[in-house]
Protein backbone atom coordinates (compact mmCIF):
# COMPACT_ATOMS: atom_id res chain seq x y z
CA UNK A 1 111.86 96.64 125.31
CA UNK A 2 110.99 94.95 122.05
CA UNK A 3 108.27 96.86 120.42
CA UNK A 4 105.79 93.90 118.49
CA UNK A 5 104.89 94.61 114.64
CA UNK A 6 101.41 94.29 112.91
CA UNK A 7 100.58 94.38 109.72
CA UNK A 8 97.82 95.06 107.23
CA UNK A 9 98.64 93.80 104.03
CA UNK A 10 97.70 93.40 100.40
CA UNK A 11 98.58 90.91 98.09
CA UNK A 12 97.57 90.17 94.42
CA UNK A 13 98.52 87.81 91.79
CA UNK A 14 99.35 89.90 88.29
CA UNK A 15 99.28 94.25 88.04
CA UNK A 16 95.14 94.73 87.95
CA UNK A 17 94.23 90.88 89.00
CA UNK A 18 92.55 89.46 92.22
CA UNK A 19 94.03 91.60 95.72
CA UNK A 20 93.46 89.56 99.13
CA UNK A 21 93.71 92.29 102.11
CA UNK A 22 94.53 90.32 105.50
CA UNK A 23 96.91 90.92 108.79
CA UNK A 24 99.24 88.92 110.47
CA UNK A 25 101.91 90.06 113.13
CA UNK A 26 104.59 88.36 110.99
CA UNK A 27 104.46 89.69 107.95
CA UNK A 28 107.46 86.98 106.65
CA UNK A 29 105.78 84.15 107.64
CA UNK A 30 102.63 84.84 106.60
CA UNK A 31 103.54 85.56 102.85
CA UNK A 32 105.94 82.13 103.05
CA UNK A 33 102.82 80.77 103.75
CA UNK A 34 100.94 82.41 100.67
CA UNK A 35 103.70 81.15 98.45
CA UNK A 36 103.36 77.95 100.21
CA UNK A 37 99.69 77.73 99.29
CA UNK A 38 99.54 76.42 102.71
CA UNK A 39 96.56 78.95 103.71
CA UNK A 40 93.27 79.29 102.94
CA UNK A 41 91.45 78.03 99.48
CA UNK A 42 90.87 81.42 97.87
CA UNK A 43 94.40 82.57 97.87
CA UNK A 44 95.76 79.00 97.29
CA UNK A 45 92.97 79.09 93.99
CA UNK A 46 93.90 82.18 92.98
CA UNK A 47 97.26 82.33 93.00
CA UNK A 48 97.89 85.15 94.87
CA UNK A 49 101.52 85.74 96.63
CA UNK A 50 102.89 89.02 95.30
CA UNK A 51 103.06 91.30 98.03
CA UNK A 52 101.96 94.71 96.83
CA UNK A 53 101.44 97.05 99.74
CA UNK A 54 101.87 96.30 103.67
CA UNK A 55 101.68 99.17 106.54
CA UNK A 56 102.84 98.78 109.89
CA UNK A 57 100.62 99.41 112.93
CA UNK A 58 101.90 99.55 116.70
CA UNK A 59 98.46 97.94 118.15
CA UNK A 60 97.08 94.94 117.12
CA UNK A 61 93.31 96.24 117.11
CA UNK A 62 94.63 99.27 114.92
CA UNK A 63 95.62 96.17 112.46
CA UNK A 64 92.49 94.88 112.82
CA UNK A 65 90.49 97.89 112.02
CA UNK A 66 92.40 99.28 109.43
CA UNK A 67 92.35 95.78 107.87
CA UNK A 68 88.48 95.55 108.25
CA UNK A 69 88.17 99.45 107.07
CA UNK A 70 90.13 98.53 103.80
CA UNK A 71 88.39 95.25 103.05
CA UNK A 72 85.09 97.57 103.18
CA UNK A 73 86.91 100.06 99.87
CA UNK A 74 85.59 99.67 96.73
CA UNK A 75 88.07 97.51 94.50
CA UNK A 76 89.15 101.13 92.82
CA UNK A 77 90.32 102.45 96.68
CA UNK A 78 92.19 99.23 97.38
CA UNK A 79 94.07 99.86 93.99
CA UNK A 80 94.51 103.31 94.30
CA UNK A 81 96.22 102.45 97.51
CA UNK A 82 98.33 99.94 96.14
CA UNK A 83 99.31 102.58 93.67
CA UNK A 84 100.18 105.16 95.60
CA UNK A 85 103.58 103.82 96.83
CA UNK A 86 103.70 100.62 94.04
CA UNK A 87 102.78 102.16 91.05
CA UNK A 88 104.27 98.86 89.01
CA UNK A 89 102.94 96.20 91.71
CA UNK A 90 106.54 94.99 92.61
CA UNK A 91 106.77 92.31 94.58
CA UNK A 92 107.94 93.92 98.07
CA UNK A 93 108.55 90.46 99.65
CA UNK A 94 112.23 90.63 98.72
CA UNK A 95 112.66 93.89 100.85
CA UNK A 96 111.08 91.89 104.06
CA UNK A 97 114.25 91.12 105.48
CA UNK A 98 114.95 94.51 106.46
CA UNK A 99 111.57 95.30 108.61
């Protein structure tokens, strides 16, 4: 049985700049696309494509809340999250492959 991934993600565009929180269920193809700037206007404007933080979820409505519940954090949450496990705000995208 192939288990399916989902994702809640964060990305940002310098250490302490603009953070876009979204989902996808392919977490690869959906940060080609932010380095694409082939999405949507704010994170094509912005510049943001450095993957900071990302969780897992089994469920796609556990994505979906979690992603809601974080976009809902005061801008200090969001980067105390990011934090947490990224102090530096590496870009994880590089580490991808082996999800």
């Amino acid at each position: 049985m192939i288990m399916e991934q989902h994702f809640v993600y964060i990305t940002a565009n310098r250490k302490g700049g603009d953070i876009y929180v979204g989902s996808t269920d392919n977490l690869i193809r959906r940060m080609s696309e932010h380095r694409s700037k082939s999405n949507d206007n704010y994170t094509r404007n912005t510049g943001i494509h450095i993957l900071v933080y990302f969780e897992e979820h089994k469920y796609p409505g556990d994505t979906i809340t979690r992603e809601r519940q974080i976009k809902k954090w005061k801008r200090e949450w969001k980067i105390n999250l990011i934090e947490k496990s990224n102090p530096e705000w590496e870009d994880l995208y590089t580490d991808l492959k082996a999800i």
